[in-house]
C-alpha atoms as a PDB file:
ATOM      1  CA  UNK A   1      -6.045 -39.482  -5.540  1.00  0.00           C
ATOM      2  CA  UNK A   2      -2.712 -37.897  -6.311  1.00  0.00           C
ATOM      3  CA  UNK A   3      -2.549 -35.035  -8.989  1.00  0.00           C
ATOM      4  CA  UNK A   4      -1.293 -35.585 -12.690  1.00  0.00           C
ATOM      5  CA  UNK A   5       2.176 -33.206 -13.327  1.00  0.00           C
ATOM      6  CA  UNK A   6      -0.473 -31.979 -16.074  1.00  0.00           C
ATOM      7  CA  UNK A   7      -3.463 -30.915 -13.526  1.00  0.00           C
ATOM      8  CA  UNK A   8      -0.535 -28.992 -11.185  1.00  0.00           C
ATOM      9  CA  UNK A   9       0.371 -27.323 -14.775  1.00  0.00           C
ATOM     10  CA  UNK A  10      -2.820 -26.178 -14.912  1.00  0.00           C
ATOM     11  CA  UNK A  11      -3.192 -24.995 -11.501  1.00  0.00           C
ATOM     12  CA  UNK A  12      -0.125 -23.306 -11.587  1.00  0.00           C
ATOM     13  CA  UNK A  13      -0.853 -21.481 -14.925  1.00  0.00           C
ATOM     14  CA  UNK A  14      -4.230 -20.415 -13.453  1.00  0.00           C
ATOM     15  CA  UNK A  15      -2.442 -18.814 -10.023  1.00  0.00           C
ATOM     16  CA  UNK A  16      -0.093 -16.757 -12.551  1.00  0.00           C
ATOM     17  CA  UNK A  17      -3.135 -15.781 -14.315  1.00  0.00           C
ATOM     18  CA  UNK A  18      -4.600 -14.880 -11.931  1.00  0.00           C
ATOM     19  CA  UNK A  19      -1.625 -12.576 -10.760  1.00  0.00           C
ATOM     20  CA  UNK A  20      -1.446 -10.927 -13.580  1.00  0.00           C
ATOM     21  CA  UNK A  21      -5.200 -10.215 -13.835  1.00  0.00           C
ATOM     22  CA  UNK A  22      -5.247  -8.409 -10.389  1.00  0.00           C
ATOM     23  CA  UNK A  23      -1.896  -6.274 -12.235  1.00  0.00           C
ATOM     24  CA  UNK A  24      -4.328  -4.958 -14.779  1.00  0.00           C
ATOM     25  CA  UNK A  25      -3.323  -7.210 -17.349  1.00  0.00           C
ATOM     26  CA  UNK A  26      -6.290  -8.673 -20.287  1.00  0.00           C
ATOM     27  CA  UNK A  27      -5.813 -12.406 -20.588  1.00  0.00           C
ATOM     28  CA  UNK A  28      -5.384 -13.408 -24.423  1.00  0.00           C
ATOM     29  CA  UNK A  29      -4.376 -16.995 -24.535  1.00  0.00           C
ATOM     30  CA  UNK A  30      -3.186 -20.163 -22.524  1.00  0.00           C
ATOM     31  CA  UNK A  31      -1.002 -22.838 -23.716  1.00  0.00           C
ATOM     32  CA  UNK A  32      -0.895 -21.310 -27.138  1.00  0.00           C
ATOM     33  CA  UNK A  33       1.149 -24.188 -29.131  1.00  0.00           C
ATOM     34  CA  UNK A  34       2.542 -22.359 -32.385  1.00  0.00           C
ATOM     35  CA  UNK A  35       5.707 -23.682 -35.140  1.00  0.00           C
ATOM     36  CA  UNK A  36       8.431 -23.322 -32.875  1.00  0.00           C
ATOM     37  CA  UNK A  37       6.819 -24.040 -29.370  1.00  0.00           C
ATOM     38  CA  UNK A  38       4.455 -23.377 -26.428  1.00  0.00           C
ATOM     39  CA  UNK A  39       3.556 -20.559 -25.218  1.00  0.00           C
ATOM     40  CA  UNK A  40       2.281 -20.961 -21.583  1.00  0.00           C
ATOM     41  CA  UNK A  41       0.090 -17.756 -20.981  1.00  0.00           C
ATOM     42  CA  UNK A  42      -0.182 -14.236 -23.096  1.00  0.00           C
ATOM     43  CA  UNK A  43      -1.541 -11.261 -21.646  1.00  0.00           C
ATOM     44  CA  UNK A  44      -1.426  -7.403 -22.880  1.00  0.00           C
ATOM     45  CA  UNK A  45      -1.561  -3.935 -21.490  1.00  0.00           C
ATOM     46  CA  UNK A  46      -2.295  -0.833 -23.654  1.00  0.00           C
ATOM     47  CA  UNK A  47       0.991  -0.911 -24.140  1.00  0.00           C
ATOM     48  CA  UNK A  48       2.765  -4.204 -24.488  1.00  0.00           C
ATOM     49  CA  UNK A  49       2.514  -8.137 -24.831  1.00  0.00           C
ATOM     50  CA  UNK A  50       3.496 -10.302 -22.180  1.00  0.00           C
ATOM     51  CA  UNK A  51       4.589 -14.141 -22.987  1.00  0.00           C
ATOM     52  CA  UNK A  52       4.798 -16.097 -19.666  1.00  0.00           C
ATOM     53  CA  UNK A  53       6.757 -19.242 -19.072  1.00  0.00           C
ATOM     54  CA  UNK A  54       5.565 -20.829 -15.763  1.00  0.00           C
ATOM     55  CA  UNK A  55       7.862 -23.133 -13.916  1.00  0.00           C
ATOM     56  CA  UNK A  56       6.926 -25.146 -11.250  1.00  0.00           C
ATOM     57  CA  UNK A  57      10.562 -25.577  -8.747  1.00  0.00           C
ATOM     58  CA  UNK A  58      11.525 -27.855  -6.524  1.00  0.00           C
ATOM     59  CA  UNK A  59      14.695 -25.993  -5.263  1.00  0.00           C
ATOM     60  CA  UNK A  60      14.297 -21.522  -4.619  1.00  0.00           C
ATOM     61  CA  UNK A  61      18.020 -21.137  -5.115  1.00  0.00           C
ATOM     62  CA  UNK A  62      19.639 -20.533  -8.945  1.00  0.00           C
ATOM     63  CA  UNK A  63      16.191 -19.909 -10.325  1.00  0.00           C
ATOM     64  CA  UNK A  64      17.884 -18.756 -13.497  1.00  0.00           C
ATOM     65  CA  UNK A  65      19.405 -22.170 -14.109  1.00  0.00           C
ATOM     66  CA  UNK A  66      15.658 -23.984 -14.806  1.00  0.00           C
ATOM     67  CA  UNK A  67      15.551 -21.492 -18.156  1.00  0.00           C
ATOM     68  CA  UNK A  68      18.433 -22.785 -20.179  1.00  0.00           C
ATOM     69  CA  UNK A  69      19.700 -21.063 -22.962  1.00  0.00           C
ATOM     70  CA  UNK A  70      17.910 -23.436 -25.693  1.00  0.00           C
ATOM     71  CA  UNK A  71      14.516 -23.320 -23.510  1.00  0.00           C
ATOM     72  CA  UNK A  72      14.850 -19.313 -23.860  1.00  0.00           C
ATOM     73  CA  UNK A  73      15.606 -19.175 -27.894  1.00  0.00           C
ATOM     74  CA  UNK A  74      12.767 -21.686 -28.369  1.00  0.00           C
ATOM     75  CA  UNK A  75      10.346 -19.208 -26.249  1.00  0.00           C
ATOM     76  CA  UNK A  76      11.859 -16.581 -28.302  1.00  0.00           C
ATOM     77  CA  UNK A  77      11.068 -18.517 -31.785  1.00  0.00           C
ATOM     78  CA  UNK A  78       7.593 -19.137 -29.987  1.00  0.00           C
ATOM     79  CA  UNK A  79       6.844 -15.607 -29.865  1.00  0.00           C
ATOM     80  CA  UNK A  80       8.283 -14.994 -33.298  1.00  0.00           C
ATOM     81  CA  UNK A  81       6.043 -17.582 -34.497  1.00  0.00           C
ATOM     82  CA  UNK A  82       3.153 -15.431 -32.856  1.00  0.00           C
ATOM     83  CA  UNK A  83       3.225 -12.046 -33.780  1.00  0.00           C
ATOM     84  CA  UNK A  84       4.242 -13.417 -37.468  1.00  0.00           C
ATOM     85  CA  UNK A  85       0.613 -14.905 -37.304  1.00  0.00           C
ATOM     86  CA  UNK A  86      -1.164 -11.515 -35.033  1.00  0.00           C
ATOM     87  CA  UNK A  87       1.240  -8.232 -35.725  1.00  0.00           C
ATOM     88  CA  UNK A  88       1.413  -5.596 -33.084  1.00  0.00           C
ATOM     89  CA  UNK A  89       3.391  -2.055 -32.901  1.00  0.00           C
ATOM     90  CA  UNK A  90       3.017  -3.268 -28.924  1.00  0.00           C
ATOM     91  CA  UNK A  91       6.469  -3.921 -27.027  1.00  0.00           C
ATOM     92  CA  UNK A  92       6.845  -7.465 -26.323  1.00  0.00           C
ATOM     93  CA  UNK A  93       8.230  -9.184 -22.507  1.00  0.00           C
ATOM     94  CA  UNK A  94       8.759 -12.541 -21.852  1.00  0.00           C
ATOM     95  CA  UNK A  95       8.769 -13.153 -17.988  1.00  0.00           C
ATOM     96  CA  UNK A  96       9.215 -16.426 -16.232  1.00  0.00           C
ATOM     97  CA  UNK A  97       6.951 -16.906 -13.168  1.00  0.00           C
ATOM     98  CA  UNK A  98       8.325 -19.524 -11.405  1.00  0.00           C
ATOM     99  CA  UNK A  99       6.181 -21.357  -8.655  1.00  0.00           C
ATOM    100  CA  UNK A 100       6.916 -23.712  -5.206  1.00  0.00           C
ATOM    101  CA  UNK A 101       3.949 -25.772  -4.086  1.00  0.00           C
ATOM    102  CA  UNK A 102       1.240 -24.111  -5.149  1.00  0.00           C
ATOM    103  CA  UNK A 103       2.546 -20.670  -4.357  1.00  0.00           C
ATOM    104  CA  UNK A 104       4.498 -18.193  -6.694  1.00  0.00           C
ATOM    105  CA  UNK A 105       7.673 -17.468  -5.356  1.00  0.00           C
ATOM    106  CA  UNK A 106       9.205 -15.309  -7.878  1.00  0.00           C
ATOM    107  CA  UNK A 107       8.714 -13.485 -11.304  1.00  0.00           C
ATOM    108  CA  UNK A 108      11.499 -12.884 -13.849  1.00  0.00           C
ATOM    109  CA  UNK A 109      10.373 -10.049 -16.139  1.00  0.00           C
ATOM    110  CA  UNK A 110      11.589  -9.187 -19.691  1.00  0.00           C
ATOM    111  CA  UNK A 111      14.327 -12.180 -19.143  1.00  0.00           C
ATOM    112  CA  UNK A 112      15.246 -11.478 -22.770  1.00  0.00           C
ATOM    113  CA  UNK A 113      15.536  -7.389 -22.223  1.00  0.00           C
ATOM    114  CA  UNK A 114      13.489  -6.891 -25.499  1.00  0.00           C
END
């Protein structure tokens, strides 16, 4: 029985999870949907938030061209949208983790340099 483009979602989420687990990272929330978007995965350190977008690629070369401008200011209106709802003095990251059958293959972190 093939696998729904939702269940390889899923498993990809969990293998970035995961990843950023074994970093040291506390887990917070998965597919948090919020005004303004979806928020894939949301982890935290003492000292920061982390927003991840995961990306499942069919191609390894131009990774940055699979997070298009509008796909980056709706992530950054997603976030908004979240610490407008839970405020933090924390800094905040968005990284892309961007995965190739059923491996990750590369993480983009703080693509916004906030």
């Amino acid at each position: 029985m093939a696998i729904s483009l939702k269940q390889k979602g899923y498993q990809s989420e969990n293998l970035v999870k995961d990843h950023y687990l074994n970093l040291g990272y506390r887990f917070l929330h998965a597919n948090r949907t919020i005004p303004g978007g979806e928020i894939d995965l949301i982890f935290e350190s003492d000292s920061e938030l982390v927003f991840i977008e995961v990306k499942t690629v069919d191609h390894t070369e131009d990774l940055e061209n699979y997070i298009t401008k509008s796909k980056l200011k709706a992530l950054e209106r997603s976030v908004e949208s979240y610490i407008t709802k839970y405020p933090t003095s924390k800094d905040l990251r968005i990284d892309v983790a961007f995965l190739q059958q059923g491996k990750i293959i590369e993480i983009y972190e703080n693509i916004t340099n906030t």
